[in-house]
C-alpha atoms as a PDB file:
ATOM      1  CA  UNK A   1     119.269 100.822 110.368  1.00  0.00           C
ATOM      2  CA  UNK A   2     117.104 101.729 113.254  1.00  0.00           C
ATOM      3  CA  UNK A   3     114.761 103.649 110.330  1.00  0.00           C
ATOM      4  CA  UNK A   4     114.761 100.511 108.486  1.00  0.00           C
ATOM      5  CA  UNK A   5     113.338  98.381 111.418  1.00  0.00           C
ATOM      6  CA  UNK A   6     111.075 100.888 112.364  1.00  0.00           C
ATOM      7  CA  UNK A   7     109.617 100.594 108.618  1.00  0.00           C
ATOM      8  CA  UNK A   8     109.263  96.393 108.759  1.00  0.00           C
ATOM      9  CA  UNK A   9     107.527  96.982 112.677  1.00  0.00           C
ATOM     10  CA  UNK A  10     105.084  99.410 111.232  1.00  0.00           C
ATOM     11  CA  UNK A  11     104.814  97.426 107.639  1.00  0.00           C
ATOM     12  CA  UNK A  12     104.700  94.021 109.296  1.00  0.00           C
ATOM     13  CA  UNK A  13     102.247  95.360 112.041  1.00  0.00           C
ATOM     14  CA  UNK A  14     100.026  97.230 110.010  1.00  0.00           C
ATOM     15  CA  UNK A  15      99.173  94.564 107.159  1.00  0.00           C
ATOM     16  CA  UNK A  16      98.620  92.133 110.198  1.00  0.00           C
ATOM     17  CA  UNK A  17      95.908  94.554 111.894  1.00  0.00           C
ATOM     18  CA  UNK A  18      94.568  95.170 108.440  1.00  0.00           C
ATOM     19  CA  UNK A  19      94.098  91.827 107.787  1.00  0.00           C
ATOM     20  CA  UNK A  20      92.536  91.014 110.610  1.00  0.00           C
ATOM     21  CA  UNK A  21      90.491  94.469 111.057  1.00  0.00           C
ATOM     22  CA  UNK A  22      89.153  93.206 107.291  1.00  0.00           C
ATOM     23  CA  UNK A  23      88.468  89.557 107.888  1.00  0.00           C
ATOM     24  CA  UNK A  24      84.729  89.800 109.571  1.00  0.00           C
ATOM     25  CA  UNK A  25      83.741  91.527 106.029  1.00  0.00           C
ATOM     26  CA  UNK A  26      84.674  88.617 104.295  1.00  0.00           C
ATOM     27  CA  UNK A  27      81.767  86.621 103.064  1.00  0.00           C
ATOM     28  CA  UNK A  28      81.155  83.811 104.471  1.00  0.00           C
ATOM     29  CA  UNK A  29      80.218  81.515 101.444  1.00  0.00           C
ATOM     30  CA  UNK A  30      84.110  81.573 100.791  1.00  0.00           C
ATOM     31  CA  UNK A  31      84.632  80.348 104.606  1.00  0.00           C
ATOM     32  CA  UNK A  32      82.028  77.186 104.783  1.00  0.00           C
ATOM     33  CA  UNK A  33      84.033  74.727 103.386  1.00  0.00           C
ATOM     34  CA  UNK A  34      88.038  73.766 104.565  1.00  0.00           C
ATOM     35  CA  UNK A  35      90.075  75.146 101.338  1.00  0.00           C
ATOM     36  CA  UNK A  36      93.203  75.564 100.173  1.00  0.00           C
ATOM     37  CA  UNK A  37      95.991  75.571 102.814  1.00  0.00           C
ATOM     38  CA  UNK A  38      93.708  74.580 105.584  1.00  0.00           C
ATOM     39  CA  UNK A  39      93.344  71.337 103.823  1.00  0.00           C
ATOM     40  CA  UNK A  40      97.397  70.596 104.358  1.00  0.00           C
ATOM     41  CA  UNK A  41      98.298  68.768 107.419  1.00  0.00           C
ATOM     42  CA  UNK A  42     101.315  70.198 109.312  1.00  0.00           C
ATOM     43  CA  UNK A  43     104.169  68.170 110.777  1.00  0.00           C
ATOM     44  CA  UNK A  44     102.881  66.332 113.827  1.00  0.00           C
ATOM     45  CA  UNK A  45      99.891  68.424 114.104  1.00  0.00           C
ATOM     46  CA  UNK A  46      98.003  65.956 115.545  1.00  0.00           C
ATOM     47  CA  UNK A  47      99.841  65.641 118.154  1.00  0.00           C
ATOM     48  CA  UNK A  48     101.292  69.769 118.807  1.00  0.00           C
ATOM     49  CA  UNK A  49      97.715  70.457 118.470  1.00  0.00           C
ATOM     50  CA  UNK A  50      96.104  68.340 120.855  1.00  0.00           C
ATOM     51  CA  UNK A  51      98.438  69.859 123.457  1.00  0.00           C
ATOM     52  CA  UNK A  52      98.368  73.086 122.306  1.00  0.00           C
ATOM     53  CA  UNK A  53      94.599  73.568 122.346  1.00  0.00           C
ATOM     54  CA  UNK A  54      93.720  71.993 125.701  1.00  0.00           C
ATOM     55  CA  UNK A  55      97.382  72.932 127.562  1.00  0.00           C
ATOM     56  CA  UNK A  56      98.950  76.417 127.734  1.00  0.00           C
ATOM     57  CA  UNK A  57      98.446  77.656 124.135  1.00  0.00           C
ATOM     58  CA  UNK A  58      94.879  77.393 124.027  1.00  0.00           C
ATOM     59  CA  UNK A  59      94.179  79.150 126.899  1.00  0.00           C
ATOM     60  CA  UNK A  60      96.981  82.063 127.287  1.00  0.00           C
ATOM     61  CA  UNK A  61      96.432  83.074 123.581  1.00  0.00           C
ATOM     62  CA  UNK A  62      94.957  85.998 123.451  1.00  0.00           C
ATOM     63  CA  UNK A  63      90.982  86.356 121.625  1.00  0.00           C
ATOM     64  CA  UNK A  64      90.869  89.475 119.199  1.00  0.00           C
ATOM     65  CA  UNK A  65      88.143  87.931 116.783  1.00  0.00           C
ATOM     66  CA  UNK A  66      85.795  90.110 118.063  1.00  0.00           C
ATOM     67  CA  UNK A  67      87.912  93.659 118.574  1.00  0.00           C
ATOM     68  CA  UNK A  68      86.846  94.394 114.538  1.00  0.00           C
ATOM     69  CA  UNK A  69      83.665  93.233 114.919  1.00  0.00           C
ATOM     70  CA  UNK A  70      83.502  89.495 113.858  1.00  0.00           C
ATOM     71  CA  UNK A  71      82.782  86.697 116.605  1.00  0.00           C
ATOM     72  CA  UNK A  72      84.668  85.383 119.828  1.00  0.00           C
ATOM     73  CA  UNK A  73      86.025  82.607 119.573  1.00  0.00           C
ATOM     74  CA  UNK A  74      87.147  81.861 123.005  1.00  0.00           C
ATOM     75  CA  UNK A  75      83.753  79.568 123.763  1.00  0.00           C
ATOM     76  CA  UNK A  76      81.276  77.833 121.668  1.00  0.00           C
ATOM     77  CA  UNK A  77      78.039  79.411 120.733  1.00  0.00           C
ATOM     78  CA  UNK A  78      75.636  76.586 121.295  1.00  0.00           C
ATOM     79  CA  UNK A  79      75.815  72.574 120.572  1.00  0.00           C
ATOM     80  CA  UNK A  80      72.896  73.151 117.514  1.00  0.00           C
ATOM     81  CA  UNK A  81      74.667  72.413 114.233  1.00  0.00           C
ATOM     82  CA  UNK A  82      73.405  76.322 112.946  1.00  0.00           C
ATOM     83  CA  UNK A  83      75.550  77.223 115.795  1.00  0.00           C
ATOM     84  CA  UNK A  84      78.253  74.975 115.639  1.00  0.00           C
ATOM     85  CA  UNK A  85      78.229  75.824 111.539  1.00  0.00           C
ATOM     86  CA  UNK A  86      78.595  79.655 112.591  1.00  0.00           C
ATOM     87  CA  UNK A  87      81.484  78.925 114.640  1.00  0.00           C
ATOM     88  CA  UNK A  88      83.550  76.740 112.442  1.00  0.00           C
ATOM     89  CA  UNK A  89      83.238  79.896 109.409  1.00  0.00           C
ATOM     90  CA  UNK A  90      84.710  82.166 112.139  1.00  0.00           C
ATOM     91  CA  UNK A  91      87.503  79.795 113.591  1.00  0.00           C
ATOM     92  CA  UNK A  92      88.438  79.283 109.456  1.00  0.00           C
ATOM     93  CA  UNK A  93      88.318  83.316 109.145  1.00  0.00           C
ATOM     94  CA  UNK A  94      90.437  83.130 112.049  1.00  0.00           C
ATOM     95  CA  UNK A  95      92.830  80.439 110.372  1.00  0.00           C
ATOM     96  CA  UNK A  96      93.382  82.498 107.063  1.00  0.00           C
ATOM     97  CA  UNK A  97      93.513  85.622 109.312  1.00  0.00           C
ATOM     98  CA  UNK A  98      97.219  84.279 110.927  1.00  0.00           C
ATOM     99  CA  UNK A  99      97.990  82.024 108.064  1.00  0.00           C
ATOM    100  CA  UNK A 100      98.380  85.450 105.613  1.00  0.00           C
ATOM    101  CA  UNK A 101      99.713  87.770 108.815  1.00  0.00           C
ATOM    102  CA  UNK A 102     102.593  85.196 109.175  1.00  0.00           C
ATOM    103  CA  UNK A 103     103.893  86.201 105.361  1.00  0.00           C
ATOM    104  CA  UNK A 104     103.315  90.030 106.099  1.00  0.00           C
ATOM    105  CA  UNK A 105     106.991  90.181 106.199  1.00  0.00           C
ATOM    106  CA  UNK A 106     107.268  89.095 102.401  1.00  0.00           C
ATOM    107  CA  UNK A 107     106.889  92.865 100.707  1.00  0.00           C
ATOM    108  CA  UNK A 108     109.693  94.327 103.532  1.00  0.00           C
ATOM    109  CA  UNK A 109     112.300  92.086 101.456  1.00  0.00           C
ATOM    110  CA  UNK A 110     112.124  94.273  98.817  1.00  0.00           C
ATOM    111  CA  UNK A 111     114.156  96.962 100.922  1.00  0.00           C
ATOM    112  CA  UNK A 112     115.620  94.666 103.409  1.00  0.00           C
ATOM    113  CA  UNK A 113     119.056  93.010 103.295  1.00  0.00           C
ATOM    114  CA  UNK A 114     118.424  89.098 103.899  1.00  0.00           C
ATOM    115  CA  UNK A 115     119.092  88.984 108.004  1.00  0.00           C
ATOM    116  CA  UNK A 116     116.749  91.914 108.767  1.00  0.00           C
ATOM    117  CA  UNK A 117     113.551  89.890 105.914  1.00  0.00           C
ATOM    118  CA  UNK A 118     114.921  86.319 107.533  1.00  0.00           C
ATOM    119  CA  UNK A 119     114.479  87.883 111.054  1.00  0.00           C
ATOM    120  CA  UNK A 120     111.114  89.025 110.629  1.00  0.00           C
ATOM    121  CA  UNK A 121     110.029  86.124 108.950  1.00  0.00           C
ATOM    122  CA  UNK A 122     110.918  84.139 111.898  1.00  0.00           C
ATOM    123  CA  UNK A 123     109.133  86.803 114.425  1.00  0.00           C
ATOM    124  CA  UNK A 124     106.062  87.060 112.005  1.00  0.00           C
ATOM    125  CA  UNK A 125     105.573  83.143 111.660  1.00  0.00           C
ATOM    126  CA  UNK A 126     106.558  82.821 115.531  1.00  0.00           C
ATOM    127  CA  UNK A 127     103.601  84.957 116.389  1.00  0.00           C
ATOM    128  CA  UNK A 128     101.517  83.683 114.696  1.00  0.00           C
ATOM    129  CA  UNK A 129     101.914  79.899 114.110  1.00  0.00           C
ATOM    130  CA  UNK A 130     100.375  78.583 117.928  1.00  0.00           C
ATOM    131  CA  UNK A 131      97.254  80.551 116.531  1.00  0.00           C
ATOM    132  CA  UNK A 132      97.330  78.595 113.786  1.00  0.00           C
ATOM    133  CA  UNK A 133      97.833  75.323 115.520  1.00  0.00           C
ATOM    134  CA  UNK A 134      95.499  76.325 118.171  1.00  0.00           C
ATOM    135  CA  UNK A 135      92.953  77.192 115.263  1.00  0.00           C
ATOM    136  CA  UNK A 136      93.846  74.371 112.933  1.00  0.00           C
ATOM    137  CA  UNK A 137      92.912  71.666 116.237  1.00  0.00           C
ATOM    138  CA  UNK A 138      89.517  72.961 117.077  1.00  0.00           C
ATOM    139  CA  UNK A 139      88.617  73.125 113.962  1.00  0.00           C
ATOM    140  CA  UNK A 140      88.981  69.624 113.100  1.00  0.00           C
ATOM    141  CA  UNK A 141      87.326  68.883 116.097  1.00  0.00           C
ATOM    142  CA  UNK A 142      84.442  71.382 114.896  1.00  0.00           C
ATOM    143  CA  UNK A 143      84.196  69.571 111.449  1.00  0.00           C
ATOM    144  CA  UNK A 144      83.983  66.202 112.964  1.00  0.00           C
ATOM    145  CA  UNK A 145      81.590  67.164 115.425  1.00  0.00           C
ATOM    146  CA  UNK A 146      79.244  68.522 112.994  1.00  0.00           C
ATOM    147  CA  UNK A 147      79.280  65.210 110.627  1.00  0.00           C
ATOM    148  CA  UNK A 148      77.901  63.609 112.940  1.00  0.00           C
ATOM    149  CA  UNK A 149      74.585  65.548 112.839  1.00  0.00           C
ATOM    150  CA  UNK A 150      72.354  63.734 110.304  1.00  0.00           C
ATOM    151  CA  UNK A 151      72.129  65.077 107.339  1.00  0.00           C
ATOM    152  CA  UNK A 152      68.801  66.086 105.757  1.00  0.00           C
ATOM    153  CA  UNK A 153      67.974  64.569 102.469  1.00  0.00           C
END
């Protein structure tokens, strides 16, 4: 059993990191506009978020957006809408990045009886969810911020 657990930390852990470690060579184009499961509100996320993002969450989370080589995203870049732009593609790379680590557990079930895939499940979408919260906040507040630059015709 201990083997077994010892495979899910190292399977679990090591999709997660190379998820994340691949994320900043993503391109961009597919990060510009809010797609997919970003576009689905969560339960009370309003309210979670607003909390989360200016209370303890937001700033005890640790920042790793940069450790691979894409962008910080622990302050804005500038209040210029190129800037502003910039930062909203890296806090949605950021999104997808926890969104897809918190199902990193999914392949273990294959080999796992249904307590040790059910536990994991819960740690992997535990760990990850405030990011996504965190994330999910700001970046609404990102995308209404930039509407209201003019747009150019």
């Amino acid at each position: 059993m201990a083997l077994l657990i010892g495979a899910n930390i190292v399977c679990v852990g090591g999709i997660s990191v190379l998820v994340g470690a691949s994320a900043p060579r993503w391109p961009s184009r597919w990060l510009i506009s809010t797609r997919g499961p970003l576009r689905i509100p969560l339960p009370g996320e309003k309210q979670l978020g607003r909390w989360a993002s200016t209370g303890r969450w937001g700033k005890r989370l640790p920042e790793f957006g940069a450790m691979f080589g894409g962008a910080s995203k622990s302050a804005l870049p500038g209040k210029d809408l190129p800037s502003l732009t910039t930062y909203a593609i890296e806090v949605r790379r950021a999104e997808w990045v926890h969104l897809i680590s918190m199902f990193t557990f999914v392949p273990m079930a294959l080999i796992n009886p249904w307590w040790l895939t059910l536990l994991f499940g819960v740690i992997a979408i535990g760990l990850n969810l405030p990011f996504v919260i965190v994330l999910r906040h700001n970046r609404n507040r990102l995308d209404r911020l930039i509407a209201r630059y003019p747009t150019e015709n």
